[in-house]
N, C-alpha and C. Protein backbone atom coordinates (compact mmCIF):
# COMPACT_ATOMS: atom_id res chain seq x y z
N UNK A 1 4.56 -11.16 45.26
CA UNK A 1 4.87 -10.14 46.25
C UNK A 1 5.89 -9.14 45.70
N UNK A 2 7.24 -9.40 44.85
CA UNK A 2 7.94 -8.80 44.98
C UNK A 2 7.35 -7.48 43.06
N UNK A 3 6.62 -8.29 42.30
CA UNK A 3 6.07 -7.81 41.65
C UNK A 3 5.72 -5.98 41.74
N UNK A 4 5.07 -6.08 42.91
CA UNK A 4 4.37 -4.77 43.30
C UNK A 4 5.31 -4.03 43.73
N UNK A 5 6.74 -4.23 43.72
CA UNK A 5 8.19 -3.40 44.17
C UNK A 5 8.61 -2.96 42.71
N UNK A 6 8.60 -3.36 42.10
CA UNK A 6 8.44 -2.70 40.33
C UNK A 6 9.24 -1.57 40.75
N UNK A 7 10.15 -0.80 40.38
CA UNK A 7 10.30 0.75 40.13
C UNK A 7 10.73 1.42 41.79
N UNK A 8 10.52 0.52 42.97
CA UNK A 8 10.69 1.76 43.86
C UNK A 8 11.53 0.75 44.66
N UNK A 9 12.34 1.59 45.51
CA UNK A 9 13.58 1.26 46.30
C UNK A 9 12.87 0.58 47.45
N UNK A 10 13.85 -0.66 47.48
CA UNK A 10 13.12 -0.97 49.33
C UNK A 10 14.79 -1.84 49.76
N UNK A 11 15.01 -2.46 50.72
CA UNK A 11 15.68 -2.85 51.70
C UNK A 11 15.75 -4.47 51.59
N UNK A 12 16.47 -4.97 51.51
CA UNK A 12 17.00 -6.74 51.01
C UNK A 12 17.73 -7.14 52.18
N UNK A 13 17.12 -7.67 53.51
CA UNK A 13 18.03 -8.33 54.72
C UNK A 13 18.28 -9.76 54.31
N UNK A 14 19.59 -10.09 54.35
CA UNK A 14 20.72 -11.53 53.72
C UNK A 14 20.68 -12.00 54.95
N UNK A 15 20.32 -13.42 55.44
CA UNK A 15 21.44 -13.48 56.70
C UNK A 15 22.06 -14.85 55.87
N UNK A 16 23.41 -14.60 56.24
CA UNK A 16 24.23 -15.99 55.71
C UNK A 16 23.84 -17.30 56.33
N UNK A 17 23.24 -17.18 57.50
CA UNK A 17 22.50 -18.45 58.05
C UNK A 17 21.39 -19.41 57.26
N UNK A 18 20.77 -18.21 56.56
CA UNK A 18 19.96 -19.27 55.66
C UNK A 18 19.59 -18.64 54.19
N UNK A 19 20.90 -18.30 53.97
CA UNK A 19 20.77 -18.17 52.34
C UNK A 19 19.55 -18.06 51.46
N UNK A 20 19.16 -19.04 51.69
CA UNK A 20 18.29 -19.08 50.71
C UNK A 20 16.53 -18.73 50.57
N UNK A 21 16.32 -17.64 52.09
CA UNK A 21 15.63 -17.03 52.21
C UNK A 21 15.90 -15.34 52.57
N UNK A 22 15.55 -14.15 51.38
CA UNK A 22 15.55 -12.83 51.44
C UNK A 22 14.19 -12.33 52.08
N UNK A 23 14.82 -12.01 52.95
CA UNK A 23 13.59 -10.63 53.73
C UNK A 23 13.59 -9.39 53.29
N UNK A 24 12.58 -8.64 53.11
CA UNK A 24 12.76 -7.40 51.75
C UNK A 24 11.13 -6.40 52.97
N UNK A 25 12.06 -5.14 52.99
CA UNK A 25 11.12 -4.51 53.75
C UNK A 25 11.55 -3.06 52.75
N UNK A 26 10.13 -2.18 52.88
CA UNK A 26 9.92 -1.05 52.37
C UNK A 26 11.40 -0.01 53.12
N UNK A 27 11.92 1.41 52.74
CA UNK A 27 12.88 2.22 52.84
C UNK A 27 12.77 2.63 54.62
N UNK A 28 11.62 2.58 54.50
CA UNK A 28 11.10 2.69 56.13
C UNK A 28 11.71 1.20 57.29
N UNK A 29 11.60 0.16 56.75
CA UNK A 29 12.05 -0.97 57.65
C UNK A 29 10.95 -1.28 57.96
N UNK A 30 9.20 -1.21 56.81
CA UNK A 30 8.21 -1.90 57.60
C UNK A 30 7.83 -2.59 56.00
N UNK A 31 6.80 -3.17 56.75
CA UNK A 31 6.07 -4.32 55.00
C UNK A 31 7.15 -5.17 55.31
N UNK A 32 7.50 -6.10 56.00
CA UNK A 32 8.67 -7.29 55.66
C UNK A 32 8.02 -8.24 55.10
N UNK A 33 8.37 -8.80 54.54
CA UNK A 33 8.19 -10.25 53.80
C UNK A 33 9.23 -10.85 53.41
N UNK A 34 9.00 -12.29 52.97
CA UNK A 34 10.48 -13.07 53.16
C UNK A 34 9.98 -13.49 51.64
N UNK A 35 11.14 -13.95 50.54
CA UNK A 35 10.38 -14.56 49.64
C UNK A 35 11.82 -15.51 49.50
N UNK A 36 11.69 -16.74 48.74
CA UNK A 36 13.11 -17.93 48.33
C UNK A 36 13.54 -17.86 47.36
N UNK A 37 14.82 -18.09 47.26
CA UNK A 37 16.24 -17.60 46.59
C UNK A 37 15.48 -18.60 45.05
N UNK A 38 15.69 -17.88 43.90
CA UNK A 38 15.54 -18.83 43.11
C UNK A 38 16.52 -19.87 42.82
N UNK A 39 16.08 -20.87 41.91
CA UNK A 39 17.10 -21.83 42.01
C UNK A 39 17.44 -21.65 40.28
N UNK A 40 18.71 -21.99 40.25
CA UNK A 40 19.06 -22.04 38.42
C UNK A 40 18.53 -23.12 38.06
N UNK A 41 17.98 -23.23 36.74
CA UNK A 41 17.08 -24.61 36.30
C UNK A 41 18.08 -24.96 35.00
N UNK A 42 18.40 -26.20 34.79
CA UNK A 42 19.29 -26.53 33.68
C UNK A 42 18.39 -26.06 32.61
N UNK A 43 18.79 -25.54 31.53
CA UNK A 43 18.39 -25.00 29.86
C UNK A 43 17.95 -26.68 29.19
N UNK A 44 18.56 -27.84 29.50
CA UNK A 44 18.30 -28.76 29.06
C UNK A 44 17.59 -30.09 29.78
N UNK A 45 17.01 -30.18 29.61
CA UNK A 45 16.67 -31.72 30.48
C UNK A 45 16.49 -31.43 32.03
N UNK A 46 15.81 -30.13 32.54
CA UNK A 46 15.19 -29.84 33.37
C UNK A 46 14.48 -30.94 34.30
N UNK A 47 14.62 -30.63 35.75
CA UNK A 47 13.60 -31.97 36.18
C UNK A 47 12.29 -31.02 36.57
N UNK A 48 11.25 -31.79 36.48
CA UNK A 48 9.75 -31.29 36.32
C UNK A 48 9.77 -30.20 37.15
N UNK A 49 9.53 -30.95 38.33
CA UNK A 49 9.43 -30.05 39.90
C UNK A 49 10.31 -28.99 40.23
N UNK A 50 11.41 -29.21 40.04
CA UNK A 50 12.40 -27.64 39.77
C UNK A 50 11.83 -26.62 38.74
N UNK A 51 11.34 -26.75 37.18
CA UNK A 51 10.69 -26.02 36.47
C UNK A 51 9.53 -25.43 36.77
N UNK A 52 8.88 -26.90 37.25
CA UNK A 52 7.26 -26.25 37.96
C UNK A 52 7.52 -25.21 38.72
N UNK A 53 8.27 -25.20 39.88
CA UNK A 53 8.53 -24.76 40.83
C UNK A 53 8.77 -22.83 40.49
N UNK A 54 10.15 -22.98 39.71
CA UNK A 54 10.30 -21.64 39.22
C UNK A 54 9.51 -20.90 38.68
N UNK A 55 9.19 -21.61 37.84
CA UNK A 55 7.80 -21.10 36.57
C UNK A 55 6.26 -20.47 37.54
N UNK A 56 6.03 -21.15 38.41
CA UNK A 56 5.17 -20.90 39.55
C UNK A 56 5.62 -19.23 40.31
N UNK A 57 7.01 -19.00 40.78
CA UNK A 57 7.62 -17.79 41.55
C UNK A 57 7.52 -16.91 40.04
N UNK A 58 7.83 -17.56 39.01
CA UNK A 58 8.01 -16.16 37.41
C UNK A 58 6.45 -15.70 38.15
N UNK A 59 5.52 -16.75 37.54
CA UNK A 59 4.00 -16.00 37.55
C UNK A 59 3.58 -15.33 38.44
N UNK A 60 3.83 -15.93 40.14
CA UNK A 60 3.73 -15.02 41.10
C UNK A 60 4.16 -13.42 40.90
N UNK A 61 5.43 -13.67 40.82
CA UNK A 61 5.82 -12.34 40.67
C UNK A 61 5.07 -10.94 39.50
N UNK A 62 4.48 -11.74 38.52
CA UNK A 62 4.54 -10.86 37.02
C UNK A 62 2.70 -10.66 37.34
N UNK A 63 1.98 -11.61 38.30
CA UNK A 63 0.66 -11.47 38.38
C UNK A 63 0.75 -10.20 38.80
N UNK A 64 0.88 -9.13 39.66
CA UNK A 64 0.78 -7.75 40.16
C UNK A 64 0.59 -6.96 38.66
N UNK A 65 1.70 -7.80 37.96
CA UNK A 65 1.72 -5.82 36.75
C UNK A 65 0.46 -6.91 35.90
N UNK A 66 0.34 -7.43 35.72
CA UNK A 66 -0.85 -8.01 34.49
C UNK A 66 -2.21 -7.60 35.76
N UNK A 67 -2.12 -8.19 36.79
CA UNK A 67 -3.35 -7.31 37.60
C UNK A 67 -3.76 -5.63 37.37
N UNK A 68 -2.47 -5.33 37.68
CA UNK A 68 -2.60 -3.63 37.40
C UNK A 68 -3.19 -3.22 35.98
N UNK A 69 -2.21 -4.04 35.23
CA UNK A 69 -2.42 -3.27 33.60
C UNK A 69 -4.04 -3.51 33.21
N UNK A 70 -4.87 -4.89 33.74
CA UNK A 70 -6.45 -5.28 33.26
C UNK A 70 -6.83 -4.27 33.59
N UNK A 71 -7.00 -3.83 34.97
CA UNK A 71 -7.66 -2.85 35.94
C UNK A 71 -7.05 -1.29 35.26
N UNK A 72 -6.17 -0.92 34.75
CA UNK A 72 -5.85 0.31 33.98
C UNK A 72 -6.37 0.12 32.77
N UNK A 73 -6.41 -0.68 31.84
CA UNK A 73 -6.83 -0.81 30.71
C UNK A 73 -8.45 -0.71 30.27
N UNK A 74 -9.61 -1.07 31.15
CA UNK A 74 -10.27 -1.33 32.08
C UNK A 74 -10.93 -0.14 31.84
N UNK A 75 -10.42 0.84 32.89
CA UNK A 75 -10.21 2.10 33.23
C UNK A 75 -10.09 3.42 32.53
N UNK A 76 -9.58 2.89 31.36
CA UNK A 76 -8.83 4.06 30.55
C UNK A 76 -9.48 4.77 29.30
N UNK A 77 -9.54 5.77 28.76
CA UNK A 77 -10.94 5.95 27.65
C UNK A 77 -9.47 6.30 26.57
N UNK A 78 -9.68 5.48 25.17
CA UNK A 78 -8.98 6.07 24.29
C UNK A 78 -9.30 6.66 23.52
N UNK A 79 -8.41 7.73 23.61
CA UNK A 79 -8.90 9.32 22.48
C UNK A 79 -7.86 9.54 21.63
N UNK A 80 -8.66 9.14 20.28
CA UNK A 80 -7.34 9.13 19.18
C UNK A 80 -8.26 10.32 18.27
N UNK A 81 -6.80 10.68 17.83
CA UNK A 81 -6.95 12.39 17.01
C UNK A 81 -6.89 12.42 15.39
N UNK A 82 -8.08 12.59 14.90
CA UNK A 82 -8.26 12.72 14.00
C UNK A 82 -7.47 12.65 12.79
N UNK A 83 -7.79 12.02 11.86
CA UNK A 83 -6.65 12.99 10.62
C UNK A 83 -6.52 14.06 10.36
N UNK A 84 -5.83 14.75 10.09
CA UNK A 84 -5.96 15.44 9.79
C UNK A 84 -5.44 15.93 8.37
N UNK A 85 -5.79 16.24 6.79
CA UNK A 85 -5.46 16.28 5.52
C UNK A 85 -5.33 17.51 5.04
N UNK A 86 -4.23 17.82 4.83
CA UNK A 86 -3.98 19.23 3.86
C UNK A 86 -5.00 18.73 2.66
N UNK A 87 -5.31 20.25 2.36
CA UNK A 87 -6.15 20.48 1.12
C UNK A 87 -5.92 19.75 -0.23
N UNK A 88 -4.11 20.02 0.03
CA UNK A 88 -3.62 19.53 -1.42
C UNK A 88 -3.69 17.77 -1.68
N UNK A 89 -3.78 17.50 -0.22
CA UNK A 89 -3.90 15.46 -0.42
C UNK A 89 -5.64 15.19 -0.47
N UNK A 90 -6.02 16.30 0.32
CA UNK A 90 -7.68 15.35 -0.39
C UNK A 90 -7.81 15.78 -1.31
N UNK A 91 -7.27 16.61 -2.16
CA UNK A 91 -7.71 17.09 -3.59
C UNK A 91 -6.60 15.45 -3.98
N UNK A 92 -5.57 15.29 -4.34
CA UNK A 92 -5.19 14.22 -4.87
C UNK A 92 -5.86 12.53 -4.63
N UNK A 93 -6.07 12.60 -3.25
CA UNK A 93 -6.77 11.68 -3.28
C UNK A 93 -8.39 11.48 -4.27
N UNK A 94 -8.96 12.24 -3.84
CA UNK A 94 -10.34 12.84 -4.98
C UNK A 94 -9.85 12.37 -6.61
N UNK A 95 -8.70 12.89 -6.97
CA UNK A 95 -8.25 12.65 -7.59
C UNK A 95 -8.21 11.03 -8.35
N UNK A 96 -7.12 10.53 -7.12
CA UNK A 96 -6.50 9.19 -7.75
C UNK A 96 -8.39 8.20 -7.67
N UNK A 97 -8.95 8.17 -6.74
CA UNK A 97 -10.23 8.25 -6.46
C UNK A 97 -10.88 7.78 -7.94
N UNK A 98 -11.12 9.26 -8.58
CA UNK A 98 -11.51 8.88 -9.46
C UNK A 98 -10.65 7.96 -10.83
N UNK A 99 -9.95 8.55 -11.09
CA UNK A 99 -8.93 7.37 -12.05
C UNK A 99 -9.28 6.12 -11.35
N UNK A 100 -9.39 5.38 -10.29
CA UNK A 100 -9.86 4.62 -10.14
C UNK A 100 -10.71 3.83 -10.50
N UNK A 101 -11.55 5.18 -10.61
CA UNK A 101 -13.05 4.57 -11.37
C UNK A 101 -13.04 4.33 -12.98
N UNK A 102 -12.86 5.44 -13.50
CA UNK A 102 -12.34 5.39 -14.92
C UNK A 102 -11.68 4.15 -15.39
N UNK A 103 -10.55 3.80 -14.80
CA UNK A 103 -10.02 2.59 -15.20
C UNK A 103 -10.44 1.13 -14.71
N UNK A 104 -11.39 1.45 -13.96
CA UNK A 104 -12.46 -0.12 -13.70
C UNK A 104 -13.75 0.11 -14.93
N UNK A 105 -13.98 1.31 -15.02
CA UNK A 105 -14.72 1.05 -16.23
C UNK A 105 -14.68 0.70 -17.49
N UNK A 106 -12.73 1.09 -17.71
CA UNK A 106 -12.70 1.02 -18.71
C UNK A 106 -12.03 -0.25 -19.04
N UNK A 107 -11.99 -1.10 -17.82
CA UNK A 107 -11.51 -2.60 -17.78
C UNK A 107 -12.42 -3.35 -18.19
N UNK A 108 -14.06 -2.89 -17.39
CA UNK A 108 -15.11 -3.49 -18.03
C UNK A 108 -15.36 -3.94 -19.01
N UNK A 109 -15.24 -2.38 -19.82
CA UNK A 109 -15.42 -2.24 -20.87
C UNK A 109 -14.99 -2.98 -21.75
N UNK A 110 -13.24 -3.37 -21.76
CA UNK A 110 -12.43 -3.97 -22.88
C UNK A 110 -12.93 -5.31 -22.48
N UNK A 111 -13.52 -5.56 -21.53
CA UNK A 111 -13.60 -7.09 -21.09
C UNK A 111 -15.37 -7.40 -21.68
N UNK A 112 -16.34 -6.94 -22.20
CA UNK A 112 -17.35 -6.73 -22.62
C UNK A 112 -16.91 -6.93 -24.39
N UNK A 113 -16.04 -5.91 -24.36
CA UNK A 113 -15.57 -6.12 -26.06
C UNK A 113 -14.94 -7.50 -26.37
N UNK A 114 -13.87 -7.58 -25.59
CA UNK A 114 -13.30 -9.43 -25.68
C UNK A 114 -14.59 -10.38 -25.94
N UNK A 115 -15.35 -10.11 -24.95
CA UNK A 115 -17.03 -11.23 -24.97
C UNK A 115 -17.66 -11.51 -26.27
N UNK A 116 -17.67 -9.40 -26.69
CA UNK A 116 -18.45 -10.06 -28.07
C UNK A 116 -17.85 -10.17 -29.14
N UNK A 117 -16.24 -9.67 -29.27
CA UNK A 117 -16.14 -9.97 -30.40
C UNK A 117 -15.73 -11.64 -30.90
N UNK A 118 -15.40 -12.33 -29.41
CA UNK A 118 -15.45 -13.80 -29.21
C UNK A 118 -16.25 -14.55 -29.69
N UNK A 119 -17.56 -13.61 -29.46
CA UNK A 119 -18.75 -14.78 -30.06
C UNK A 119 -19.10 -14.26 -31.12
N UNK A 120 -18.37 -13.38 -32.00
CA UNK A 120 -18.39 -13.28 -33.24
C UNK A 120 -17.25 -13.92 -34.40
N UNK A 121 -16.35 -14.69 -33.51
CA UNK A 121 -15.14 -14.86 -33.81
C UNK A 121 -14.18 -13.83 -34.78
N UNK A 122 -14.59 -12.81 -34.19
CA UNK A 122 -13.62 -11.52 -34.69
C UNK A 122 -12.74 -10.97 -34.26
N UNK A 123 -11.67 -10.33 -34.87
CA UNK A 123 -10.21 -9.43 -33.94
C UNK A 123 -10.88 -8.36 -33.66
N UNK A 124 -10.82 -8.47 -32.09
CA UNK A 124 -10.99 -7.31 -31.13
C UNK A 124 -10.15 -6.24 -31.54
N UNK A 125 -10.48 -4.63 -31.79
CA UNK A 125 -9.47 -3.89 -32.00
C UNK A 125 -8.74 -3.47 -30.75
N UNK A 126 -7.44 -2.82 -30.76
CA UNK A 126 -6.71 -3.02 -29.62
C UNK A 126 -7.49 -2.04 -28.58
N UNK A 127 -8.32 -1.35 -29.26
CA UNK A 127 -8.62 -0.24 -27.76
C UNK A 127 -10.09 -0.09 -28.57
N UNK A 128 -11.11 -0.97 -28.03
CA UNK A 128 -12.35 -0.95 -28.77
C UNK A 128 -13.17 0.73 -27.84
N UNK A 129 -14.01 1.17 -28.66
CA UNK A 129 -14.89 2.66 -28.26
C UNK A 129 -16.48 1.82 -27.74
N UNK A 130 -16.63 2.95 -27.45
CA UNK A 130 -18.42 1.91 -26.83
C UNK A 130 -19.27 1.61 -27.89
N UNK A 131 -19.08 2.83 -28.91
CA UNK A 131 -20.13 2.45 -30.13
C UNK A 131 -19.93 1.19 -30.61
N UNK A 132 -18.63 0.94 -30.64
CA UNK A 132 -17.78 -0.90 -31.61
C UNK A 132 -18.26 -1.80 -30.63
N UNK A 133 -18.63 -1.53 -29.48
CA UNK A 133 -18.72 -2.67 -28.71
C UNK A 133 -20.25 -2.70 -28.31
N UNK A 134 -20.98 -1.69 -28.78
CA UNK A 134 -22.33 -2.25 -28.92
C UNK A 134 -23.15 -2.85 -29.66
N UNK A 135 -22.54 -1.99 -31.10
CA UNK A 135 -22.62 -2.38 -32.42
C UNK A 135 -21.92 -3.99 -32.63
N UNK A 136 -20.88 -4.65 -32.10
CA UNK A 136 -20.53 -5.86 -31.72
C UNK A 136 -21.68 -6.87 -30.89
N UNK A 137 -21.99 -6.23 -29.74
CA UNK A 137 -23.38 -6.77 -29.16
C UNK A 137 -24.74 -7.30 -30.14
N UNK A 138 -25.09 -6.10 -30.46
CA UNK A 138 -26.52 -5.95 -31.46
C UNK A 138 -26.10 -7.26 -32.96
N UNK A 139 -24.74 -7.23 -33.36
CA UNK A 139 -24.67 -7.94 -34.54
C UNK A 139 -24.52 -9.47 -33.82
N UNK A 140 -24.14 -9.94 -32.52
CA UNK A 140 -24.45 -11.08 -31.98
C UNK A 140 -25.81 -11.36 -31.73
N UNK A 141 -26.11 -10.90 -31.02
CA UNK A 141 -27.76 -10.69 -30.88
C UNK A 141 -28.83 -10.97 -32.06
N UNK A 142 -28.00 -10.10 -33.05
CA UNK A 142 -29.06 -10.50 -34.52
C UNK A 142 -28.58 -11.73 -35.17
N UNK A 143 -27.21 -12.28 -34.97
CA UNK A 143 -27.08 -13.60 -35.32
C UNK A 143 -27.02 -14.75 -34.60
N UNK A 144 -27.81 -14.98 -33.41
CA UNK A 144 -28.19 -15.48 -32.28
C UNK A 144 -29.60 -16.04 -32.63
N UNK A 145 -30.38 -14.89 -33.06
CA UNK A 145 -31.78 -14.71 -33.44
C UNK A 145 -31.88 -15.67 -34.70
N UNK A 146 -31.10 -15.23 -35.79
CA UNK A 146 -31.50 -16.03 -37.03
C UNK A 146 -31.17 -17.30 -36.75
N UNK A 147 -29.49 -17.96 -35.94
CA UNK A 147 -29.28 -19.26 -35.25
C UNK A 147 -31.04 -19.78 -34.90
N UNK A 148 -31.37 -19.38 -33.70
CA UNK A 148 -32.63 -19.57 -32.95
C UNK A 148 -33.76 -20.04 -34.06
N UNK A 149 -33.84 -19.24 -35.43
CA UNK A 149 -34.74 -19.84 -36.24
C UNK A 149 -35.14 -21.15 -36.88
């Protein structure tokens, strides 16, 4: 009940006679409802039914805004705004983009040369060219073949 009072002013009648029930009416003096005083719950070694109890008035209360927010959420269309990229970042990106590529190829590549000059048991040169590393291929290949004979 008191949930749906969120944000707007209303009216709290006390009577010292019974404490431990608040009557709460809208600015007008209408909508009354009565709701019970919470009780403090020890932090430690709580007894069940006192926890239950509170924990029960938390949810009461907090069900209104989680009601509202499903039913808004629900409701609501989200419109998100584009990127938007200066010239000069998609040109860099384009950019890094490609170096990207270049250097996966040319990871390949050294990793192709490691292969064959492995199974030639030869020193890989430190930065093999494609011709060395085909010409590396073809001379495995042809001594693969005569093996095979």
């Amino acid at each position: 009940m008191t949930g749906r009072l969120r944000g707007q002013r209303a009216l709290a009648w006390f009577d010292p006679d019974l404490p431990e029930i608040l009557t709460v009416t809208d600015m007008h003096r209408k909508n009354a409802f009565c709701i019970h005083r919470s009780q403090e719950v020890p932090a430690m070694d709580a007894p069940q039914e006192i926890l239950e109890r509170e924990l029960a008035r938390n949810e009461e209360h907090q069900k209104y805004a989680k009601t509202r927010y499903r039913i808004l959420k629900a409701n609501s269309v989200h419109l998100y705004r584009p990127n938007f990229v200066s010239a000069n970042a998609a040109e860099l990106g384009r950019a890094i983009e490609s170096s990207k590529v270049e250097a996966k190829k040319e990871s390949q590549m050294q990793a192709r040369a490691r292969k064959s000059f492995g199974k030639l048991g030869a020193v890989m040169p430190s930065r093999a060219r494609v011709e060395t590393i085909e010409a590396a291929d073809e001379l495995s290949k042809m001594l693969n073949q005569k093996d095979d004979e």
